[in-house]
Structure formats: C-alpha cells, structure tokens
Protein backbone atom coordinates (compact mmCIF):
# COMPACT_ATOMS: atom_id res chain seq x y z
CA UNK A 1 152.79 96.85 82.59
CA UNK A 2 156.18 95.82 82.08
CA UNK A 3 159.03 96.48 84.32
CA UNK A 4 162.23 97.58 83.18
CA UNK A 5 164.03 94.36 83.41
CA UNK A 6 161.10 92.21 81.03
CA UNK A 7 160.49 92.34 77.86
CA UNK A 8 157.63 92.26 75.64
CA UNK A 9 157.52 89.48 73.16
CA UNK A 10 157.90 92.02 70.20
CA UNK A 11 161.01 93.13 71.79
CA UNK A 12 162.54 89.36 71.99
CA UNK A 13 161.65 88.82 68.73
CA UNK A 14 163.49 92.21 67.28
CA UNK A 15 166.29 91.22 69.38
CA UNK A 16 166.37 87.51 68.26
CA UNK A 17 165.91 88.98 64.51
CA UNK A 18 169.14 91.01 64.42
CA UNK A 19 171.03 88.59 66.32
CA UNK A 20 169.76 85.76 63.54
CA UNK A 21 170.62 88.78 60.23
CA UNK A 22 173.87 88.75 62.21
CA UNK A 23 174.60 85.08 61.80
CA UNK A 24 173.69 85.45 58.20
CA UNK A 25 175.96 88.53 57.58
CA UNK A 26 178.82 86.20 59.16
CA UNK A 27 177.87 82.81 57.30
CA UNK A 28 177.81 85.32 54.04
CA UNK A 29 181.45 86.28 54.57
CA UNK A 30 182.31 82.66 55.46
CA UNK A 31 181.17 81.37 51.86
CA UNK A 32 182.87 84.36 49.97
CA UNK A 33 186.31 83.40 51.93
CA UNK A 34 185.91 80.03 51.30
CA UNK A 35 185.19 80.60 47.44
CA UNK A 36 188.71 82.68 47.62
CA UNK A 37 190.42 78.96 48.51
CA UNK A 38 188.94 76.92 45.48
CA UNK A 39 187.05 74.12 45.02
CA UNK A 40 188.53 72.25 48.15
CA UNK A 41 186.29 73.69 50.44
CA UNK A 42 182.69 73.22 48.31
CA UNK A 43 181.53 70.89 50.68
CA UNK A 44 181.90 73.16 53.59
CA UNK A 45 180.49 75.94 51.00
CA UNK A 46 177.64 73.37 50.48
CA UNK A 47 176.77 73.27 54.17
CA UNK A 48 176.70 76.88 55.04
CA UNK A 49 174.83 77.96 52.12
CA UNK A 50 172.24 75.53 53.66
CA UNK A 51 172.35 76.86 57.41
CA UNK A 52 172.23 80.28 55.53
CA UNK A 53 169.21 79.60 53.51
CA UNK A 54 167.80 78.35 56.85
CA UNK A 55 168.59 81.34 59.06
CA UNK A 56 167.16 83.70 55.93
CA UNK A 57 163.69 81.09 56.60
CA UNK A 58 163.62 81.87 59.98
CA UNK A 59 164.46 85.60 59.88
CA UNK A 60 161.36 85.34 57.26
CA UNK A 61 159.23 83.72 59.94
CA UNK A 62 160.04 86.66 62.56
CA UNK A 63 159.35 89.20 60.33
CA UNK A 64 156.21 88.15 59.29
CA UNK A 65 154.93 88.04 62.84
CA UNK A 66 156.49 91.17 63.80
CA UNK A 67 154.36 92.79 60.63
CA UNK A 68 150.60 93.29 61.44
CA UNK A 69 148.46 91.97 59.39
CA UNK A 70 146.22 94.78 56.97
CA UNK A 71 142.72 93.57 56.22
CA UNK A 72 141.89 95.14 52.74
C-alpha cells in the first residue's frame, strides 16, 4: 500500500493533467492578448498556437490512459 507521501501513478497523471490544462488556459490568454496588438505579433501568435495544439495532444494522451477501457 501506499504511504502518505507516494503517489499512485493515476494520481501523477491527474496532477500532471491539470497542471498541463493550466498551461493551455495561460497560452489561450496569451494568443487573445496578442491578437489585441495586431498583426505584429503573428509570428509569436504562430508559435503558441503550436505549443497549444501540442499541450491539447498531450492532455489527450493523459486522458485516454486515465479512462479505462470498456470492452463491448
């Protein structure tokens, strides 16, 4: 059994999950200010739309495992 201190791998994974949706949330706000300044910044725009689409693949990835798997 666990002790207090560890964690199970489920519980790593649900804490790694909301710290990765946080990221996102943040990278969201990011491209809406940057939008706000013009067309200066669509580079920058460019690149976090890209780590954002990345972070949404990996948040996809935990999910998935965290979900058990229902044989029909």
């Amino acid at each position: 059994m666990n002790s207090p201190q560890e964690l199970s791998h489920e519980d790593v994974l649900r804490v790694k999950l909301e710290v990765l949706r946080q990221k996102h949330r943040d990278l969201d706000e990011a491209i809406m200010a940057l939008q706000e300044k013009g067309p200066s910044a669509a580079l920058t725009i460019q690149r976090l739309k890209k780590e954002k689409l990345r972070l949404k693949d990996h948040i996809s990835r935990i999910e998935d495992e965290l979900t058990p798997d229902i044989i029909a």
